[in-house]
C-alpha atoms as a PDB file:
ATOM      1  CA  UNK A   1       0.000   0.000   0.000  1.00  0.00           C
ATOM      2  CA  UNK A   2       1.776   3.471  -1.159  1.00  0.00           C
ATOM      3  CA  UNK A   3       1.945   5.725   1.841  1.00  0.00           C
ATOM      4  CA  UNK A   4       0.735   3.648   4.207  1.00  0.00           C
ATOM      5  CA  UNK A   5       1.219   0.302   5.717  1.00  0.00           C
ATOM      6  CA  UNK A   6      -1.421  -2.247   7.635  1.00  0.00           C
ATOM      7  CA  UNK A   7      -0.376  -1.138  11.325  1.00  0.00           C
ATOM      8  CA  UNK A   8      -1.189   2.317  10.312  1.00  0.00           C
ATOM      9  CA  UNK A   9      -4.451   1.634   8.306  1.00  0.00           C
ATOM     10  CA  UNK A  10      -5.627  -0.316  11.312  1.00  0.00           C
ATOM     11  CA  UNK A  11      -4.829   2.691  13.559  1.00  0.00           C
ATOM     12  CA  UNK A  12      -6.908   4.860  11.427  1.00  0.00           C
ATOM     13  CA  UNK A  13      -9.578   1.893  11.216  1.00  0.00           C
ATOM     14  CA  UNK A  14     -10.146   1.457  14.945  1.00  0.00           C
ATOM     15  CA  UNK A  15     -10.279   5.831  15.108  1.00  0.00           C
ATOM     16  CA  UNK A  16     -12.915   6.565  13.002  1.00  0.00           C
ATOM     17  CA  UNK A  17     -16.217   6.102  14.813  1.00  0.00           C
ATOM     18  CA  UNK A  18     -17.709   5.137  11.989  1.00  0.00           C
ATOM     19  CA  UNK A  19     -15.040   2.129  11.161  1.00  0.00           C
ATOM     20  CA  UNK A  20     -14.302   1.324  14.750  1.00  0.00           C
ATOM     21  CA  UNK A  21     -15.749  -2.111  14.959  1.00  0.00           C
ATOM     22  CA  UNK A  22     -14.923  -3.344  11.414  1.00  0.00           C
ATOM     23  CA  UNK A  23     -12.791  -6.168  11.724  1.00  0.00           C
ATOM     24  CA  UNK A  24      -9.130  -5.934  10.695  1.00  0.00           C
ATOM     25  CA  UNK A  25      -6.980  -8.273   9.587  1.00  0.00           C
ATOM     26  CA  UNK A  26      -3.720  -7.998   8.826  1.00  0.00           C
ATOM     27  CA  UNK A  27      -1.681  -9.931   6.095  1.00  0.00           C
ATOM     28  CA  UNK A  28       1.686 -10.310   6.131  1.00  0.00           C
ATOM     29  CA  UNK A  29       4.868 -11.881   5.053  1.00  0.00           C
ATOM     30  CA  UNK A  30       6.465 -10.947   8.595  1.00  0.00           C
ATOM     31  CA  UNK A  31       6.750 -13.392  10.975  1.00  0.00           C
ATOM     32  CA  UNK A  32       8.204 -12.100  13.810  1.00  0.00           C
ATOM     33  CA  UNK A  33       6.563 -11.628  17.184  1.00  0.00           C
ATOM     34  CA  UNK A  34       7.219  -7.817  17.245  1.00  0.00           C
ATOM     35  CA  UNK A  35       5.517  -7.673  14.004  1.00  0.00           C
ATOM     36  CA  UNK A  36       2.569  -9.317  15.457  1.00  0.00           C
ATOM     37  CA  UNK A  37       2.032  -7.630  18.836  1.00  0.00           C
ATOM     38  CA  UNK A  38       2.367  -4.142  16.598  1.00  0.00           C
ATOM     39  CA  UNK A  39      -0.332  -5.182  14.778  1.00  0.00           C
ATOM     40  CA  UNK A  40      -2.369  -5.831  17.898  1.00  0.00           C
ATOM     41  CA  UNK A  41      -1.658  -3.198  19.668  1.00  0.00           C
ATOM     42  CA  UNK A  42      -2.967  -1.246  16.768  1.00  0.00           C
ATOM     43  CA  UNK A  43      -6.749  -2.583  17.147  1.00  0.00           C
ATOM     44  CA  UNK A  44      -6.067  -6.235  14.524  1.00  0.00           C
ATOM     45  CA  UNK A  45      -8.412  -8.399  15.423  1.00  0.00           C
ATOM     46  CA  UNK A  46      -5.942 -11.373  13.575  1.00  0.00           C
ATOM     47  CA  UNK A  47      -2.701 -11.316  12.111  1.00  0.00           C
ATOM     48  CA  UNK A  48      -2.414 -13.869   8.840  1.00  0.00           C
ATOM     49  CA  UNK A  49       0.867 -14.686   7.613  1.00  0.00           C
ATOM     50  CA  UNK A  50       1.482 -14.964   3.938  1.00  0.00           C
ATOM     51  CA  UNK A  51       1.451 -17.138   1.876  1.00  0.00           C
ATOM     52  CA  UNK A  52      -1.720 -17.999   3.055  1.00  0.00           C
ATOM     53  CA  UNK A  53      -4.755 -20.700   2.446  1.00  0.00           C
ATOM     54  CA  UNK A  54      -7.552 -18.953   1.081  1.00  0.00           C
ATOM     55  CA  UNK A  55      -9.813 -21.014   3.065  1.00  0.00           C
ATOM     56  CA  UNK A  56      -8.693 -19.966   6.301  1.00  0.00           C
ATOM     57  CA  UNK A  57      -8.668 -16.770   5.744  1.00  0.00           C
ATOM     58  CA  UNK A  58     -12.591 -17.269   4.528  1.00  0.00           C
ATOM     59  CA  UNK A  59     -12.902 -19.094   7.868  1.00  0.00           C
ATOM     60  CA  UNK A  60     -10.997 -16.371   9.795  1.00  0.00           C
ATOM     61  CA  UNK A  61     -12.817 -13.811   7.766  1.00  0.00           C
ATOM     62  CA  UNK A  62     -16.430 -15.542   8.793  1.00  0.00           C
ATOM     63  CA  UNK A  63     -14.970 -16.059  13.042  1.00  0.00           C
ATOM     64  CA  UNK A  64     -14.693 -12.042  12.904  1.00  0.00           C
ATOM     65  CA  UNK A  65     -18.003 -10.933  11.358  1.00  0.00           C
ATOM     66  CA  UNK A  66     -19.763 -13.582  14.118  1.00  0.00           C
ATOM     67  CA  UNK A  67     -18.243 -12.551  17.005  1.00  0.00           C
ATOM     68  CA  UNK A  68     -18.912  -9.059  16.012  1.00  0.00           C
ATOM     69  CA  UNK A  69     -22.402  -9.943  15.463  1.00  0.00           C
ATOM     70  CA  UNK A  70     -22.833 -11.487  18.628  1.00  0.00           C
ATOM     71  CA  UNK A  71     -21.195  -8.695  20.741  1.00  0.00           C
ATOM     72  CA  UNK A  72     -23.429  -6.284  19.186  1.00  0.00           C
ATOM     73  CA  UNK A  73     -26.295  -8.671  20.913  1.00  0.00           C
ATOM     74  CA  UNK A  74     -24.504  -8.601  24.279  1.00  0.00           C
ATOM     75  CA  UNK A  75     -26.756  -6.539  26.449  1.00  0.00           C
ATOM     76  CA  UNK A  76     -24.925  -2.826  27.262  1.00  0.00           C
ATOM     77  CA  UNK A  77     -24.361  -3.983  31.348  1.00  0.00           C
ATOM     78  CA  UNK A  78     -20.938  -2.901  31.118  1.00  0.00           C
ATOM     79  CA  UNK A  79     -21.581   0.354  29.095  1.00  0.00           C
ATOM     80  CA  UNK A  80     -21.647   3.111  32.042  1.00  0.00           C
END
């Protein structure tokens, strides 16, 4: 990506109100645990190395949208 790189788009992702609970993914040929944990601590939801199977990303992909679905049913308790 020209200009700006998946940590950074996921950043911008999780600030945007209107973007904040997409889920992000990141894929990447970097292996390396600091690679990962930047990607968390930038609001990923998953980190997928490449190359990858196309499945499990589709599987991955499918995990993400369901567990957002479900927390959007999780009654607002915690919300105060």
């Amino acid at each position: 990506m020209p200009g700006l790189d998946g940590i950074a788009l996921a950043r911008k992702i999780r600030a945007a109100p209107p973007t904040a609970e997409v889920p992000v993914l990141l894929l990447s040929a970097r292996e390396e645990v600091e690679a990962k944990l930047a990607g968390f601590e930038a609001g990923a939801d998953d980190y997928v190395h490449k190359p990858f199977d196309i499945q499990e990303l589709h599987a991955r992909i499918e995990l993400h949208l369901r567990l957002r679905a479900q927390q959007r049913q999780l009654p607002r308790r915690w919300s105060s």
